[in-house]
Structure formats: structure tokens, C-alpha cells
C-alpha atoms as a PDB file:
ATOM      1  CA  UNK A   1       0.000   0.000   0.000  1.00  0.00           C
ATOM      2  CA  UNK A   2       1.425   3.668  -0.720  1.00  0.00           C
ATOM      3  CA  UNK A   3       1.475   6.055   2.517  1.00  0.00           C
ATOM      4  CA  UNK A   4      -1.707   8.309   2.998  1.00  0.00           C
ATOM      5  CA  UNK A   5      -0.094  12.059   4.103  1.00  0.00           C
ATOM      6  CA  UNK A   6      -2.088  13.975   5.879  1.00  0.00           C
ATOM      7  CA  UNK A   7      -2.382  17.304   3.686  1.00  0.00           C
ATOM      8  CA  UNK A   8      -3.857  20.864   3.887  1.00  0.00           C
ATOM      9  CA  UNK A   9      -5.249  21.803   0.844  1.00  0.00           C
ATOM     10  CA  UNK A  10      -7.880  24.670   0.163  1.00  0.00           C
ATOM     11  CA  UNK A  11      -9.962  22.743  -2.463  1.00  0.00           C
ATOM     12  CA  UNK A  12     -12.193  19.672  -1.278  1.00  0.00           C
ATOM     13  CA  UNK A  13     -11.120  17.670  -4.534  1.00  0.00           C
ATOM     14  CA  UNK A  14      -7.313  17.531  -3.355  1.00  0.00           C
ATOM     15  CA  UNK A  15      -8.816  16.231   0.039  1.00  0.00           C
ATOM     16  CA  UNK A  16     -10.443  13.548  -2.443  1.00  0.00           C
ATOM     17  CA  UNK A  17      -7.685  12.698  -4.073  1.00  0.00           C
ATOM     18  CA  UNK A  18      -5.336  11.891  -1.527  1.00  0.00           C
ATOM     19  CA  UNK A  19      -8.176   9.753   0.201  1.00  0.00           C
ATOM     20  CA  UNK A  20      -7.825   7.973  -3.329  1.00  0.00           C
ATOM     21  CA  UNK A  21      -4.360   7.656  -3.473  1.00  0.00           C
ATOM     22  CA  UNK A  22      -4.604   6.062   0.194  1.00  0.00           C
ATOM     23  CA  UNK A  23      -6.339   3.354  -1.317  1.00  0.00           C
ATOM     24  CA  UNK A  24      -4.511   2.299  -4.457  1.00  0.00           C
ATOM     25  CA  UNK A  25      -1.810  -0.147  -4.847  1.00  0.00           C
ATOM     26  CA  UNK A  26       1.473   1.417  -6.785  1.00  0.00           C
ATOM     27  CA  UNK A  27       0.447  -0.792  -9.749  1.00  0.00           C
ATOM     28  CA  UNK A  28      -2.869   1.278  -9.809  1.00  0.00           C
ATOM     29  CA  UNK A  29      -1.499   4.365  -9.081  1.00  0.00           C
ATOM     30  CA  UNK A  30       0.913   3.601 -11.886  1.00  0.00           C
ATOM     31  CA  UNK A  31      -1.823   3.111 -14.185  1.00  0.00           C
ATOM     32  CA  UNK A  32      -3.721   6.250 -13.423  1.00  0.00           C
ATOM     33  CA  UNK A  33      -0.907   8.267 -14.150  1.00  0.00           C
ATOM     34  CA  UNK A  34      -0.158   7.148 -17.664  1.00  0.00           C
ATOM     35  CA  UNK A  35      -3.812   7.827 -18.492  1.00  0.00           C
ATOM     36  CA  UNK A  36      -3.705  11.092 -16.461  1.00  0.00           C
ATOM     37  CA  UNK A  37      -0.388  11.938 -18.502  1.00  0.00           C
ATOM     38  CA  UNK A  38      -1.852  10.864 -21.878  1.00  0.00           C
ATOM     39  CA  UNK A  39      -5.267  12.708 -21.721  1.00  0.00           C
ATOM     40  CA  UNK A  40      -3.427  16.444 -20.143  1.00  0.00           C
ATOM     41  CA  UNK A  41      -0.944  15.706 -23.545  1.00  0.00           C
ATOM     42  CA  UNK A  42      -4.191  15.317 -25.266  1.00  0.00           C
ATOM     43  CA  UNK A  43      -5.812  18.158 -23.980  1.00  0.00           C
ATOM     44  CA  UNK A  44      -2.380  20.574 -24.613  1.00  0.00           C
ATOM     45  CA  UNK A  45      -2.458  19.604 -28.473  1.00  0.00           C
ATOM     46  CA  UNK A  46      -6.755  20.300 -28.409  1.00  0.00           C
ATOM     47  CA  UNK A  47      -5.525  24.229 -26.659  1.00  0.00           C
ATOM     48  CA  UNK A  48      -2.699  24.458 -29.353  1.00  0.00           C
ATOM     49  CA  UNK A  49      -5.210  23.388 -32.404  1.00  0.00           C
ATOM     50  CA  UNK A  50      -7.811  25.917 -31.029  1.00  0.00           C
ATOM     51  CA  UNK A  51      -5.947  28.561 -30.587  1.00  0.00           C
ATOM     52  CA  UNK A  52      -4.450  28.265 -33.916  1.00  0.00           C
ATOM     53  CA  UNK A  53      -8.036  27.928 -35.718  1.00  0.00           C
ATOM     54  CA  UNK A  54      -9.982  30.843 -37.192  1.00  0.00           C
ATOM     55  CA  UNK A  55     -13.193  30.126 -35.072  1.00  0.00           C
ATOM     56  CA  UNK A  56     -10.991  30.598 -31.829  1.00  0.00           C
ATOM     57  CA  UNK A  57     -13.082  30.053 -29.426  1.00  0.00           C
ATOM     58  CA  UNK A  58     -11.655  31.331 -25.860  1.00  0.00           C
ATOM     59  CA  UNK A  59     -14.144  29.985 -23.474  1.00  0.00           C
ATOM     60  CA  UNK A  60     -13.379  26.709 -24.686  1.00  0.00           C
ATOM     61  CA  UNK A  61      -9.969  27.209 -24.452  1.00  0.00           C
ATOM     62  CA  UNK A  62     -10.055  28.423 -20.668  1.00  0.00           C
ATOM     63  CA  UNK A  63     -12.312  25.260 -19.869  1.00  0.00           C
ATOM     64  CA  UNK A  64      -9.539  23.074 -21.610  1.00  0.00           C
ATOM     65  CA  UNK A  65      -7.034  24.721 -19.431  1.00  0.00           C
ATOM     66  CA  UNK A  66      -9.068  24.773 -16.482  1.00  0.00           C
ATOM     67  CA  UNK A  67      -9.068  21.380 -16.632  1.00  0.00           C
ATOM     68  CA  UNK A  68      -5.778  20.612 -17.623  1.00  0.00           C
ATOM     69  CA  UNK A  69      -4.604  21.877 -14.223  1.00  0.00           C
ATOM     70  CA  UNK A  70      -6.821  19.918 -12.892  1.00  0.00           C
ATOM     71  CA  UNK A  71      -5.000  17.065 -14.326  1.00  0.00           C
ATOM     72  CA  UNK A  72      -1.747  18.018 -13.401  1.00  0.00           C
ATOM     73  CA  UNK A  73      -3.006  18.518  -9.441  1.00  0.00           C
ATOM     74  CA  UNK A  74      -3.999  15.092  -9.991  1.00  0.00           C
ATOM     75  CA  UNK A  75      -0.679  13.828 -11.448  1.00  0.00           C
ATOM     76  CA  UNK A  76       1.057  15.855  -8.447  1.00  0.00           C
ATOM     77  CA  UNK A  77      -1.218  13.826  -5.851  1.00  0.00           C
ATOM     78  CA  UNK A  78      -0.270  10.480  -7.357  1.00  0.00           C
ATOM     79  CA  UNK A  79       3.276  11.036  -7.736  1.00  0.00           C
ATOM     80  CA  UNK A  80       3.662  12.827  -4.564  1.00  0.00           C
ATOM     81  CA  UNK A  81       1.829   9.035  -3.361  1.00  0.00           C
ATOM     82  CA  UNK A  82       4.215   7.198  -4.709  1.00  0.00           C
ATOM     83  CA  UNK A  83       7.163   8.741  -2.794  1.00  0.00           C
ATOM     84  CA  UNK A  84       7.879   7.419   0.809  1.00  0.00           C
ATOM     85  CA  UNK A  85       8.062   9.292   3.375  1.00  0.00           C
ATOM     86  CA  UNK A  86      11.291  10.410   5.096  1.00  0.00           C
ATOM     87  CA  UNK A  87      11.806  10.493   8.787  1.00  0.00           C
ATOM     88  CA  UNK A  88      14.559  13.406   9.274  1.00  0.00           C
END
């Protein structure tokens, strides 16, 4: 099992996340980040593409970004998971 840090973080879904992170094997956790890694890569090329396009639409975009940092609090969560803790 990966170690479950007690954290203080002003959103409820970081709260969420770490409860997740409690609760998945390293395997899993593994997983979940590839996907997480593939889909904010995904979503960076879909911000690029409509940005470049004549119908630029910039709500879109700031949804798209919105929830590409999202993602990448996600990613932090996981990674941060994976990392024992040290006793100084």
C-alpha cells in the first residue's frame, strides 16, 4: 500500500484525491498516471489546435485549461503518493 499524508489543501477535490491515493496499490497508481499523462498531452495539443483555428473560441480554451490543471493537481497527488516518506 502507498502512505496516505495527511495534507492541507484549500480545495475539497485535493482532500479527495489523496483519500484515493490512500487506497490504491502502486500498480494502480501507476496506471492512473499514464492515463492522467496521456489525456493532459491530449488536452495541450486540443488548446494548441484551437488557438491556432480561425473560429478561436476562448471559453473553450479556458475550460480546456481549467481542466488541464486539474489534471496536473492530480498527477502531483499520485506522484507525490508514490514517494515514501522520510523520517529526518
Amino acid at each position: 500500500m502507498v502512505r496516505c499524508g495527511i495534507r492541507s489543501y484549500s480545495r475539497e477535490h485535493h482532500i479527495f484525491l489523496i483519500g484515493n491515493a490512500c487506497h490504491m496499490n502502486p500498480e494502480e497508481i501507476m496506471r492512473r498516471l499514464e492515463t492522467l499523462r496521456l489525456e493532459h498531452r491530449d488536452l495541450d495539443a486540443a488548446i494548441m489546435a484551437l488557438a491556432d483555428s480561425a473560429a478561436r473560441d476562448d471559453l473553450q480554451i479556458a475550460r480546456l485549461k481549467k481542466r488541464k490543471l486539474r489534471l496536473r493537481d492530480e498527477i502531483a497527488v499520485l506522484e507525490d503518493a508514490l514517494i515514501p516518506d522520510i523520517i529526518a
